[in-house]
N, C-alpha and C. Protein backbone atom coordinates (compact mmCIF):
# COMPACT_ATOMS: atom_id res chain seq x y z
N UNK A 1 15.82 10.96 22.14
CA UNK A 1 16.05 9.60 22.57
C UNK A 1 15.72 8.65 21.43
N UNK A 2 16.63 7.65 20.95
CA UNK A 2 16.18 6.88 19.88
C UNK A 2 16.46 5.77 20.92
N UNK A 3 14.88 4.69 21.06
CA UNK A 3 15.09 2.94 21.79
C UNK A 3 15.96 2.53 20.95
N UNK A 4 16.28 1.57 22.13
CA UNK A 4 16.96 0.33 21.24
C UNK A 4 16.83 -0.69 20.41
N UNK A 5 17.26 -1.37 19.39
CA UNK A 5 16.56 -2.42 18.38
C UNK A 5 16.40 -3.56 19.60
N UNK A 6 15.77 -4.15 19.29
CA UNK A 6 15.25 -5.62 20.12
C UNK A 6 16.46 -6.74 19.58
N UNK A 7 17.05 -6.74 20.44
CA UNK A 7 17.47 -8.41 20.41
C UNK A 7 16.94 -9.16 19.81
N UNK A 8 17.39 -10.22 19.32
CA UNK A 8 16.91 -11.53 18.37
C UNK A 8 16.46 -12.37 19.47
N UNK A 9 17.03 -12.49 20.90
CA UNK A 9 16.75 -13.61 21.60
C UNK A 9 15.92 -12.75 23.16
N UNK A 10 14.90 -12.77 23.09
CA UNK A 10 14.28 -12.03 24.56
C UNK A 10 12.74 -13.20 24.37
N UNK A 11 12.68 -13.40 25.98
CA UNK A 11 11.48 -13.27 25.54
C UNK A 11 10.25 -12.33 25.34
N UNK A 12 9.18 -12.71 24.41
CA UNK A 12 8.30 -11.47 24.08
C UNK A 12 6.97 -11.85 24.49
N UNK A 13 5.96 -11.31 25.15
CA UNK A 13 4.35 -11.50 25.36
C UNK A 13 3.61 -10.59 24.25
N UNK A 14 3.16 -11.79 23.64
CA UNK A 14 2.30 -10.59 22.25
C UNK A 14 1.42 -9.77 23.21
N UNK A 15 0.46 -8.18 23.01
CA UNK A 15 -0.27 -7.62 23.92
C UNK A 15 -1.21 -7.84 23.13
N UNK A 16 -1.22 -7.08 21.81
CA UNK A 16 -2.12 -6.49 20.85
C UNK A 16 -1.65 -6.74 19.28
N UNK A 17 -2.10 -7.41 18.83
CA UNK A 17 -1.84 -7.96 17.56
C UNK A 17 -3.17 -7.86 16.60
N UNK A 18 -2.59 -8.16 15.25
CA UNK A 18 -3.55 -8.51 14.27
C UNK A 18 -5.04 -7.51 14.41
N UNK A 19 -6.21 -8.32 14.32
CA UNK A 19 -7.81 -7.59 14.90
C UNK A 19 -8.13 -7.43 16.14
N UNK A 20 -6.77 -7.43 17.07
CA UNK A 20 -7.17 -7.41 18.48
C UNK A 20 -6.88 -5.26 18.14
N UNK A 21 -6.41 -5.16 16.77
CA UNK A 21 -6.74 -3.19 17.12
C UNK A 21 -7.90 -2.77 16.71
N UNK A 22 -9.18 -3.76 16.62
CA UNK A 22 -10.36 -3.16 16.13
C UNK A 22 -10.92 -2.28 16.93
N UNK A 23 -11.02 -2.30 18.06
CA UNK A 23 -11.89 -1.02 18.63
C UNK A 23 -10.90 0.33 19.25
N UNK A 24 -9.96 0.67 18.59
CA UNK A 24 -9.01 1.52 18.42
C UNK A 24 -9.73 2.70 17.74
N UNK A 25 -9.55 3.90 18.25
CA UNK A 25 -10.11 5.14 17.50
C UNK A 25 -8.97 6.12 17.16
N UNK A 26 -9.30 7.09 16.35
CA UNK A 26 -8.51 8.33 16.06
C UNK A 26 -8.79 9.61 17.06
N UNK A 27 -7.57 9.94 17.00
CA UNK A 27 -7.66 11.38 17.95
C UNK A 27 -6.89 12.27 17.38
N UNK A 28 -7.28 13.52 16.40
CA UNK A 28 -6.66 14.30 16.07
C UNK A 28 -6.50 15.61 16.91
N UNK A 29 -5.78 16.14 16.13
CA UNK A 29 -5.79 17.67 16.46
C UNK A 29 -6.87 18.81 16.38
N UNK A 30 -7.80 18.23 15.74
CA UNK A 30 -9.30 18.94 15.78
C UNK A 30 -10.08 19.08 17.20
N UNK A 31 -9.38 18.04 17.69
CA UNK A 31 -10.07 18.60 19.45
C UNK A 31 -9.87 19.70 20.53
N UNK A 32 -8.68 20.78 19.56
CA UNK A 32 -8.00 21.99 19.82
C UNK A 32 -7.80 22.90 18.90
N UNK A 33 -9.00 22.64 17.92
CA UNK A 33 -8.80 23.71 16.79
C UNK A 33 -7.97 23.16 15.61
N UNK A 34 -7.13 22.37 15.41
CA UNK A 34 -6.73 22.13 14.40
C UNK A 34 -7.56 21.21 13.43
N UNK A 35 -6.47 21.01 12.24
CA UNK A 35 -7.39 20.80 10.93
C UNK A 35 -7.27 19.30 10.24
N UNK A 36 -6.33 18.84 11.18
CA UNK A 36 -5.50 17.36 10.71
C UNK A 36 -7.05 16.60 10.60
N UNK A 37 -6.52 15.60 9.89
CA UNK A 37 -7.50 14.52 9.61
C UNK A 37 -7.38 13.17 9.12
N UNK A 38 -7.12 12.24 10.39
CA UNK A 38 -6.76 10.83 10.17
C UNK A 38 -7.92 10.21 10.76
N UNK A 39 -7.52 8.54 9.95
CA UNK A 39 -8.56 7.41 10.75
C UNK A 39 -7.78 6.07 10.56
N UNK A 40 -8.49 5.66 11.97
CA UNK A 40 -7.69 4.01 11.83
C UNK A 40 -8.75 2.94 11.37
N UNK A 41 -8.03 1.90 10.45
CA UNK A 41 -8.96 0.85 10.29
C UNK A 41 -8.25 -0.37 10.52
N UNK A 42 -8.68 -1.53 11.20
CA UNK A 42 -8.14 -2.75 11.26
C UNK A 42 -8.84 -3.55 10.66
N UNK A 43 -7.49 -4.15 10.57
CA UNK A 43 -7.74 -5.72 9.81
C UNK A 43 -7.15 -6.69 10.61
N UNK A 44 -7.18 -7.96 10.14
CA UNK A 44 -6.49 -9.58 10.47
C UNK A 44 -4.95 -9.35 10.47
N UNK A 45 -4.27 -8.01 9.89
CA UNK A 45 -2.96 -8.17 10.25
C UNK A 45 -2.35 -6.88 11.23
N UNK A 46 -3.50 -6.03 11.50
CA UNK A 46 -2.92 -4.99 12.07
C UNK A 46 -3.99 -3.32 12.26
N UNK A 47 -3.38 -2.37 12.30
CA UNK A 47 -4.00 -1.19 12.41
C UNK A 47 -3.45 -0.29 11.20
N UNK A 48 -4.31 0.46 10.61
CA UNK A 48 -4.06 1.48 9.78
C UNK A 48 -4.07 2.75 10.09
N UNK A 49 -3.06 3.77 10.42
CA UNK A 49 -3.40 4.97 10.18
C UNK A 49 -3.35 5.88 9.46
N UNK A 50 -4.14 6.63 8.60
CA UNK A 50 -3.82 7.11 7.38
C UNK A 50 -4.78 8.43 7.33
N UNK A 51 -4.29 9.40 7.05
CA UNK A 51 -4.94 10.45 6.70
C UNK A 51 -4.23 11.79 5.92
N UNK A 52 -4.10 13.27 6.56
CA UNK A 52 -3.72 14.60 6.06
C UNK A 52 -3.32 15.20 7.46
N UNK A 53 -1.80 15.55 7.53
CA UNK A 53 -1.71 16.03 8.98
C UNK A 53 -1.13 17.83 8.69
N UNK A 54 -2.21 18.76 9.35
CA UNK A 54 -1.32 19.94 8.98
C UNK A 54 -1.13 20.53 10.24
N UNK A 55 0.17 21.31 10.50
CA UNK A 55 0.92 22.03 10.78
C UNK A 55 0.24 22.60 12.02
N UNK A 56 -0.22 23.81 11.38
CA UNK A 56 -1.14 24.55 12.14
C UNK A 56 -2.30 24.41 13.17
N UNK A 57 -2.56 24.98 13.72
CA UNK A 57 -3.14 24.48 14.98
C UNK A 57 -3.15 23.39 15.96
N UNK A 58 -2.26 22.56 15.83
CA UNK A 58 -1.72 21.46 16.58
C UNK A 58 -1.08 20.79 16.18
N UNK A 59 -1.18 20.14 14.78
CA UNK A 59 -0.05 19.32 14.33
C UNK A 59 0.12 18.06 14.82
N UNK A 60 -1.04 17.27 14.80
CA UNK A 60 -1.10 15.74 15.01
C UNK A 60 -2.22 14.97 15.26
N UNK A 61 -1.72 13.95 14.82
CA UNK A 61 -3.17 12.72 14.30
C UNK A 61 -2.43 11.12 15.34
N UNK A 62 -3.17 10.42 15.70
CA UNK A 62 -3.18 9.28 16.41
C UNK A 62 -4.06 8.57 16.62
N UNK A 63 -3.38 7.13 16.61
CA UNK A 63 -4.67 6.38 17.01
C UNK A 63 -4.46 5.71 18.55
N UNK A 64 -5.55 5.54 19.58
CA UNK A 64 -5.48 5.14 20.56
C UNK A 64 -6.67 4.04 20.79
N UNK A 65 -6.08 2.77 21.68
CA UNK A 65 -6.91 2.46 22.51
C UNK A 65 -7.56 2.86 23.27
N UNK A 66 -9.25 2.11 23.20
CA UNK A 66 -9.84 2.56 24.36
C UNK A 66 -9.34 1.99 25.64
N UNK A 67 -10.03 2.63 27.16
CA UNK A 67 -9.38 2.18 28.63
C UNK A 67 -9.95 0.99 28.39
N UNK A 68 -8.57 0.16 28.84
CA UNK A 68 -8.65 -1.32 29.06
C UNK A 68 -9.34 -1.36 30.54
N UNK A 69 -10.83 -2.30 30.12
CA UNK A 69 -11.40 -2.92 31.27
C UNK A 69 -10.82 -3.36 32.41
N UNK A 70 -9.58 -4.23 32.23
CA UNK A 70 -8.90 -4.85 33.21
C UNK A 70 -7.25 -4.28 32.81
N UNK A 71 -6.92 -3.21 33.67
CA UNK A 71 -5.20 -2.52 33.20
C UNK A 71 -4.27 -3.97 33.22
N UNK A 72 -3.37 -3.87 32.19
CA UNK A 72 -2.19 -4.51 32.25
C UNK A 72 -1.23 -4.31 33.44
N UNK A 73 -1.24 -5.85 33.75
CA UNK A 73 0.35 -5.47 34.97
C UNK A 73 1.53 -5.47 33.94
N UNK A 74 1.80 -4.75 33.69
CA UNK A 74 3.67 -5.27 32.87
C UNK A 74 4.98 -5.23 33.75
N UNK A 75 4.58 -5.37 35.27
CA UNK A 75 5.59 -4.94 36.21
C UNK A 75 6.69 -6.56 36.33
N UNK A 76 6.32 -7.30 35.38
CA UNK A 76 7.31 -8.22 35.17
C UNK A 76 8.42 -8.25 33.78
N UNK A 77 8.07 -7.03 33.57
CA UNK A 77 8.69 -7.06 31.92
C UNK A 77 9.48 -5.79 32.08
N UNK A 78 10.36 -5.67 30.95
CA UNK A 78 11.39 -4.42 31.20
C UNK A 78 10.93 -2.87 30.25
N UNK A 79 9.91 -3.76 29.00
CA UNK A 79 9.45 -2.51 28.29
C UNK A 79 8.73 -3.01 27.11
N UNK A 80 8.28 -2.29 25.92
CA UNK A 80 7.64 -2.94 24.75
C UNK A 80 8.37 -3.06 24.03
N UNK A 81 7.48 -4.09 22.70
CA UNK A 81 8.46 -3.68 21.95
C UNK A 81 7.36 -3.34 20.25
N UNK A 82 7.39 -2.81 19.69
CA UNK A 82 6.56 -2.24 18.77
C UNK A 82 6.47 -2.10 17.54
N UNK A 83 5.60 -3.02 16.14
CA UNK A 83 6.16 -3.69 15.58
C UNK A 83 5.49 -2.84 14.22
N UNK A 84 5.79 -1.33 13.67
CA UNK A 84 5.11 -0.48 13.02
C UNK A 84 5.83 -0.34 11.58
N UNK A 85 5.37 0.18 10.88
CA UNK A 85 5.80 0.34 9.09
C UNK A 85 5.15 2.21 9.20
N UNK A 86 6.62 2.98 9.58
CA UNK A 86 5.97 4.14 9.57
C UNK A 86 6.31 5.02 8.64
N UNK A 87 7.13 4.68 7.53
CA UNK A 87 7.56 5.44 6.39
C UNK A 87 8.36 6.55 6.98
N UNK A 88 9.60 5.63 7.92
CA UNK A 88 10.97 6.50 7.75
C UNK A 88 10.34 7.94 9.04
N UNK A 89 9.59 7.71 9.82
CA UNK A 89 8.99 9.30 10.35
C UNK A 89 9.25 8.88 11.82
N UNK A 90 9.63 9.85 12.99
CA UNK A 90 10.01 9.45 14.41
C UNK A 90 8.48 9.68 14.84
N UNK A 91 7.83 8.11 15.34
CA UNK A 91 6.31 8.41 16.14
C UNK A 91 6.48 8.77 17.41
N UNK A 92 5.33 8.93 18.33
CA UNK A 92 5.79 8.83 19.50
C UNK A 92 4.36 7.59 20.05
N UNK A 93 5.12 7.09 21.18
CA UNK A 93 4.28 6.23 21.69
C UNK A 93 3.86 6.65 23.11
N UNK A 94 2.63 6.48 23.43
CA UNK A 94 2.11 7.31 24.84
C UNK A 94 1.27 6.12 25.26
N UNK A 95 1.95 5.64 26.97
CA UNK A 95 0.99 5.13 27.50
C UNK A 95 0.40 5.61 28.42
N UNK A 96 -0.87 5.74 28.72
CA UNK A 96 -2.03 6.05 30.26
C UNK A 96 -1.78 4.87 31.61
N UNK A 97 -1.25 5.44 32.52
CA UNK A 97 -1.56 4.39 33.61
C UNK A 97 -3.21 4.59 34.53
N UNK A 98 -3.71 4.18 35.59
CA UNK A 98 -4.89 4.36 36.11
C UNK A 98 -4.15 5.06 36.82
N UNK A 99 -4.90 5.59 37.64
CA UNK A 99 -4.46 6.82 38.69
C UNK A 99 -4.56 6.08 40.06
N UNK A 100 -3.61 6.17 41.21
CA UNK A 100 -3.67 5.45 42.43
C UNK A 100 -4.18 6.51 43.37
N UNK A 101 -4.86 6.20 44.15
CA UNK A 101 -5.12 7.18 44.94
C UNK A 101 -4.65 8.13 45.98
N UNK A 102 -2.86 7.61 46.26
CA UNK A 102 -1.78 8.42 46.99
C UNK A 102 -0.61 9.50 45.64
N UNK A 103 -0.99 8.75 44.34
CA UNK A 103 -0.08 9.17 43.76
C UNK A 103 0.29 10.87 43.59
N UNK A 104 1.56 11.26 43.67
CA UNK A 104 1.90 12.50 42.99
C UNK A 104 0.62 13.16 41.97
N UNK A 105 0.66 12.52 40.85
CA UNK A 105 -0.22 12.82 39.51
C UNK A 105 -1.55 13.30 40.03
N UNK A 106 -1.99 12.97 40.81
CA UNK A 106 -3.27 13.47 41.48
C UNK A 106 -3.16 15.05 41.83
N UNK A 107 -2.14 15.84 42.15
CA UNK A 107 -1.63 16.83 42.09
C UNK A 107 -2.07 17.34 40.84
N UNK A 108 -2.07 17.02 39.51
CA UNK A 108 -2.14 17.75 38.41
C UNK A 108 -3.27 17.72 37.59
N UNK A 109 -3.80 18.97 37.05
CA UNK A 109 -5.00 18.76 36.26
C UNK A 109 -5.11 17.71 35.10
N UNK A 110 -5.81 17.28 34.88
CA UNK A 110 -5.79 16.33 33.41
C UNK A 110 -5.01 15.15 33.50
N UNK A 111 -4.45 14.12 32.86
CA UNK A 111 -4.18 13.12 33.02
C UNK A 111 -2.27 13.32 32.55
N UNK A 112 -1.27 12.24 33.14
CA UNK A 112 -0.54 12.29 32.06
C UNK A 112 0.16 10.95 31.23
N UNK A 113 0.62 10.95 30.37
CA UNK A 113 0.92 10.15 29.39
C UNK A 113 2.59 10.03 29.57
N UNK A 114 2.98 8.60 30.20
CA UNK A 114 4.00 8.33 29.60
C UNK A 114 4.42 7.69 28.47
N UNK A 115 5.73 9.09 27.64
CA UNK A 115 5.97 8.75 26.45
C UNK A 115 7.37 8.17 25.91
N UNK A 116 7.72 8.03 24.37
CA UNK A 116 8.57 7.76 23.97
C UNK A 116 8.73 8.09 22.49
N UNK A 117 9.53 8.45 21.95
CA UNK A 117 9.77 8.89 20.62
C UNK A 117 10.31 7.28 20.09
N UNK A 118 9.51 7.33 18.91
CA UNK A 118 10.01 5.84 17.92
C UNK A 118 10.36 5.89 16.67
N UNK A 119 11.85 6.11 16.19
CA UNK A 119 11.95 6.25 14.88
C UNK A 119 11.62 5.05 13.70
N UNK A 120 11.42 5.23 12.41
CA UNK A 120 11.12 3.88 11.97
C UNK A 120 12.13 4.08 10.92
N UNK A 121 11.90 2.95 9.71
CA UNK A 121 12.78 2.90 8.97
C UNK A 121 11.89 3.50 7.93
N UNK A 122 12.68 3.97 6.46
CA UNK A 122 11.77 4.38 5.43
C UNK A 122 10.57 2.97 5.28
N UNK A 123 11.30 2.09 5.04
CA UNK A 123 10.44 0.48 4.35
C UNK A 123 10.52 -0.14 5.00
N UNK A 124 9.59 -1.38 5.13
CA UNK A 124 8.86 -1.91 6.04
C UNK A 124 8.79 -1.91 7.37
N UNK A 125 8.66 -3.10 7.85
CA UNK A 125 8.46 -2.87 9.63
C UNK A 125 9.78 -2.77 10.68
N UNK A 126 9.88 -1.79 11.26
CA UNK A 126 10.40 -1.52 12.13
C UNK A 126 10.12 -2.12 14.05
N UNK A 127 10.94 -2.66 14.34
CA UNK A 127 10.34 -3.43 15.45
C UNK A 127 11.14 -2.84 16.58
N UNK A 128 10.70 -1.65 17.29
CA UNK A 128 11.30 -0.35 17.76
C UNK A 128 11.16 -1.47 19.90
N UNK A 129 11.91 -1.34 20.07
CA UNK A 129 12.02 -1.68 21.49
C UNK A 129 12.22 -0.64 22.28
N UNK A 130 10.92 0.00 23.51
CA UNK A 130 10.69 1.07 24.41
C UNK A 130 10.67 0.62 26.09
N UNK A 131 11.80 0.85 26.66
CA UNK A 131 12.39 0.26 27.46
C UNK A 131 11.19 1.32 28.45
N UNK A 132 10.60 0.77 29.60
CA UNK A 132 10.09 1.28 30.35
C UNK A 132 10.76 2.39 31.41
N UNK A 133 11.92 2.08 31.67
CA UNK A 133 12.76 3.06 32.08
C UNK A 133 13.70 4.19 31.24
N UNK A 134 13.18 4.47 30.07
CA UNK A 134 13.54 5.49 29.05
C UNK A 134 12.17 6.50 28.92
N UNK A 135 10.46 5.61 29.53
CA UNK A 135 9.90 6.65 29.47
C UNK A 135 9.65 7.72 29.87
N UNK A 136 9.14 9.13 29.31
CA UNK A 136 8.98 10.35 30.26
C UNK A 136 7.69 10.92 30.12
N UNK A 137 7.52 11.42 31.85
CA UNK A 137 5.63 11.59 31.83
C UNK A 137 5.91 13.15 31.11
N UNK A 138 4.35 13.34 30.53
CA UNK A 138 4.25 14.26 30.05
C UNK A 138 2.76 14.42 29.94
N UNK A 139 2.36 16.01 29.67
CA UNK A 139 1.34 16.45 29.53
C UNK A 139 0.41 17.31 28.66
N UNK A 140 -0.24 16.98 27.82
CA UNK A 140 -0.20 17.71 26.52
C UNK A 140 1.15 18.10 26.00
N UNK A 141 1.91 17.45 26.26
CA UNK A 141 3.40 17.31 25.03
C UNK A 141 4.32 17.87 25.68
N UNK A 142 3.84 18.63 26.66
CA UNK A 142 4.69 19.44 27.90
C UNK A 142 5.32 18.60 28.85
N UNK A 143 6.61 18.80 29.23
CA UNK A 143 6.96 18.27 30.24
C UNK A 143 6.41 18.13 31.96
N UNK A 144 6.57 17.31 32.52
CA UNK A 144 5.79 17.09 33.94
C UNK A 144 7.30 17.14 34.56
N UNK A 145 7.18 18.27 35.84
CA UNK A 145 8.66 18.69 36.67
C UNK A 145 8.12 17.88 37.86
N UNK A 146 7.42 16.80 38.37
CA UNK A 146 7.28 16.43 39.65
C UNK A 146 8.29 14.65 39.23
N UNK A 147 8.69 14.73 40.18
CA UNK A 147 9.50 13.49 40.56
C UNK A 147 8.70 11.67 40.53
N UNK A 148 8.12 11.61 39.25
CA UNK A 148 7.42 10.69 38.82
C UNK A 148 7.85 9.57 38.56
N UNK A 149 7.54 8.09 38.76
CA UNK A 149 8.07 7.39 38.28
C UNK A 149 6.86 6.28 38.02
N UNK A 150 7.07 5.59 36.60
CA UNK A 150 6.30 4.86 35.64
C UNK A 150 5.89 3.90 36.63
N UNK A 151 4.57 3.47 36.65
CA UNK A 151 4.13 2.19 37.46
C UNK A 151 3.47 0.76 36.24
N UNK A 152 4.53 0.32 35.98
CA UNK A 152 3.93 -0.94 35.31
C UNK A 152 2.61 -1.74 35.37
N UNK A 153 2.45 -1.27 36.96
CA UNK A 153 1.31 -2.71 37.35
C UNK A 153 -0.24 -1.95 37.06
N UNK A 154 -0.34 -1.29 36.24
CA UNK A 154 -1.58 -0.54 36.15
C UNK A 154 -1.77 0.32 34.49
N UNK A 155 -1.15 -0.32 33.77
CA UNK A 155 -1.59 0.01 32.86
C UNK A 155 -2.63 -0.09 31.97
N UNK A 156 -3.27 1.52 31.33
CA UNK A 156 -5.09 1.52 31.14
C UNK A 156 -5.11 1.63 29.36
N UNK A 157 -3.82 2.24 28.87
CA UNK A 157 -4.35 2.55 27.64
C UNK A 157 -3.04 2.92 26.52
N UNK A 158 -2.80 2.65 25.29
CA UNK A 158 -2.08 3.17 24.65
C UNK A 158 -2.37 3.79 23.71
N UNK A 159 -1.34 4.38 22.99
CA UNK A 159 -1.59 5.40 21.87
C UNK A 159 -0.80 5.65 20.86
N UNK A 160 -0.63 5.62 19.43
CA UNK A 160 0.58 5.78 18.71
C UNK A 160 -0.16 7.73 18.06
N UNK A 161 1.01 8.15 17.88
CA UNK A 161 0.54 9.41 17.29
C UNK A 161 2.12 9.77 16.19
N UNK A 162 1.90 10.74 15.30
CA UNK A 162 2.27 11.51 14.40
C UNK A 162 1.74 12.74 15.08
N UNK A 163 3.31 13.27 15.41
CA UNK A 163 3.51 14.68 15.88
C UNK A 163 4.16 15.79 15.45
N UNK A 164 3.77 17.21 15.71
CA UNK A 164 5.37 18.14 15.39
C UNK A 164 6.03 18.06 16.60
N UNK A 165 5.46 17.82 17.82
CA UNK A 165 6.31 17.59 19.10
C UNK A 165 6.78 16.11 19.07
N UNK A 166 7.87 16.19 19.68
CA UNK A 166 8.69 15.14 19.94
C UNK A 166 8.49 14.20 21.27
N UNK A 167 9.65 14.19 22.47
CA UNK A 167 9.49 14.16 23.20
C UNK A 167 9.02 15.14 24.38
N UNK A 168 8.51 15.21 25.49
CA UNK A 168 7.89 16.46 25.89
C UNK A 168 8.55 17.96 26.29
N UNK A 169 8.20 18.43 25.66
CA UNK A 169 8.39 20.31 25.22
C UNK A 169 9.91 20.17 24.03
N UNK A 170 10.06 19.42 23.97
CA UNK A 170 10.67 19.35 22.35
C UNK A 170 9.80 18.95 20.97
N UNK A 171 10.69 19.57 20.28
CA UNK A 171 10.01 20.04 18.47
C UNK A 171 10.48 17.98 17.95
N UNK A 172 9.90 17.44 16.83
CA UNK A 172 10.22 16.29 16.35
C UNK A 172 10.95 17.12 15.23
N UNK A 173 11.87 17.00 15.37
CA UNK A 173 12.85 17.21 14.19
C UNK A 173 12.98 16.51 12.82
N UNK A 174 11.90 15.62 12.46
CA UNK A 174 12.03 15.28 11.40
C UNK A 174 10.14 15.41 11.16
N UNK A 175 9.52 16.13 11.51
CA UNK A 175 7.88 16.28 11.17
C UNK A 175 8.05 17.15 10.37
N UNK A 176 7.60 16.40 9.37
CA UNK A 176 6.63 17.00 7.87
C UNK A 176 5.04 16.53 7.58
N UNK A 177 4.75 17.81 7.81
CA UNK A 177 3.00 17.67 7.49
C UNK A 177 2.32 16.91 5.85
N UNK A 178 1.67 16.49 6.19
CA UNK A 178 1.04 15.98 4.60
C UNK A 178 0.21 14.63 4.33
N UNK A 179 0.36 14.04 4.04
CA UNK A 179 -0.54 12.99 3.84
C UNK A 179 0.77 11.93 4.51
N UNK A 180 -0.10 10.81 5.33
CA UNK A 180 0.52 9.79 6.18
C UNK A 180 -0.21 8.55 6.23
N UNK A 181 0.60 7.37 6.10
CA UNK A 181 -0.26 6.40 6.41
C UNK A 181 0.96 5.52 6.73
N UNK A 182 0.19 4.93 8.31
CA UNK A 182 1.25 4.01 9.62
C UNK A 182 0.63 3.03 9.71
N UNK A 183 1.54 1.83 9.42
CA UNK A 183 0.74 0.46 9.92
C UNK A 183 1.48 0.02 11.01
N UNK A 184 0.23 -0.38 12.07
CA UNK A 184 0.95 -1.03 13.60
C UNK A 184 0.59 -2.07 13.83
N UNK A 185 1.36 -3.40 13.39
CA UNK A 185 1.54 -4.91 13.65
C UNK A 185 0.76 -4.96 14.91
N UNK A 186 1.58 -5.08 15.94
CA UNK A 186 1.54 -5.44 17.24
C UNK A 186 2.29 -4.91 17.49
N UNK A 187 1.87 -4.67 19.33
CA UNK A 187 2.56 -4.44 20.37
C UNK A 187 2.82 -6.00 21.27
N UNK A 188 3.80 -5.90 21.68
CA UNK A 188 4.36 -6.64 22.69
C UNK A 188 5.22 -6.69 24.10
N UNK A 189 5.65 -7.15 24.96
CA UNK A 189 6.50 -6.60 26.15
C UNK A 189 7.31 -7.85 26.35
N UNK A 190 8.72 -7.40 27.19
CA UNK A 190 9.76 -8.05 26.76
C UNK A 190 10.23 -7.81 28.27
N UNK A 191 10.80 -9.44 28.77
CA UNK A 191 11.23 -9.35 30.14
C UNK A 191 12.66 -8.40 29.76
């Protein structure tokens, strides 16, 4: 799935901009045995991710927000839009909703992540638009077979990552391991 470019004329709600990614952490592949090794640092214009991503044993580095205190409703908006410098590489973007207490997902161990594959350009920023109805739940990178559908009004957390998986239980067809470094402007959402 490649999103669509953003329109010139929508309107946009900034979410997360500039030093609003300071308390953003890294989550590699070392939490399953692998060997990758990234970290994010912010500044006044954005988030850094930069490190060594290898192959073996998992094959991916990310940075995520922590759970937002108070979840985002975005159930007035149609999707994000995401404003990254990723050196030409397809990311994927994963958001966490809170869990409702009738939902399906309660059915399944562990949490899941709806995602989206984001290609960028080689040079500079890429401003990738992820339509909320293009996302797909998934679970450790695996696909989720229950009849799910995205709930806007409860969103807890996001995540950008550098993967060898793609979208869920597909390969990223353009992952090459090695040294990486992703800058993420802002996020935003778009009626």
């Amino acid at each position: 799935m490649i999103p669509d470019s953003p329109p010139t004329e929508i309107a946009i709600t900034p979410l997360i901009q500039g030093s609003e990614f300071s308390d953003w952490k890294s989550l590699n592949d070392t939490i399953m045995g692998g060997s990758s090794r990234a970290s994010c640092r912010s500044s006044d214009k954005g988030l850094f991710l930069e490190g060594n991503l290898v192959e073996e044993g998992g094959g991916f580095v990310s940075c995520r927000s922590p759970i937002f205190d108070k979840p985002f409703n975005l159930s007035k908006y149609s999707g994000l839009i995401i404003d990254v410098e990723g050196e030409g590489r397809t990311l994927k973007f994963a958001i966490a909703c809170e869990k409702k207490p009738l939902s399906l997902s309660n059915l399944l161990k562990g949490d899941i992540r709806w995602v989206a594959s984001i290609p960028t350009n080689k040079k500079g920023v890429s401003s990738i638009k992820v339509p909320f109805k293009n996302l797909e739940p998934a679970r450790r990178a695996k696909p989720v077979r229950l009849p799910l559908r995205f709930d806007p009004t409860c969103v807890n957390r996001f995540q950008l990552l550098y993967s060898k998986f793609g979208q869920p239980g597909k390969i990223n067809s353009g992952f090459s391991p090695g040294p990486i470094k992703v800058f993420i402007k802002s996020i935003s959402a778009y009626l």
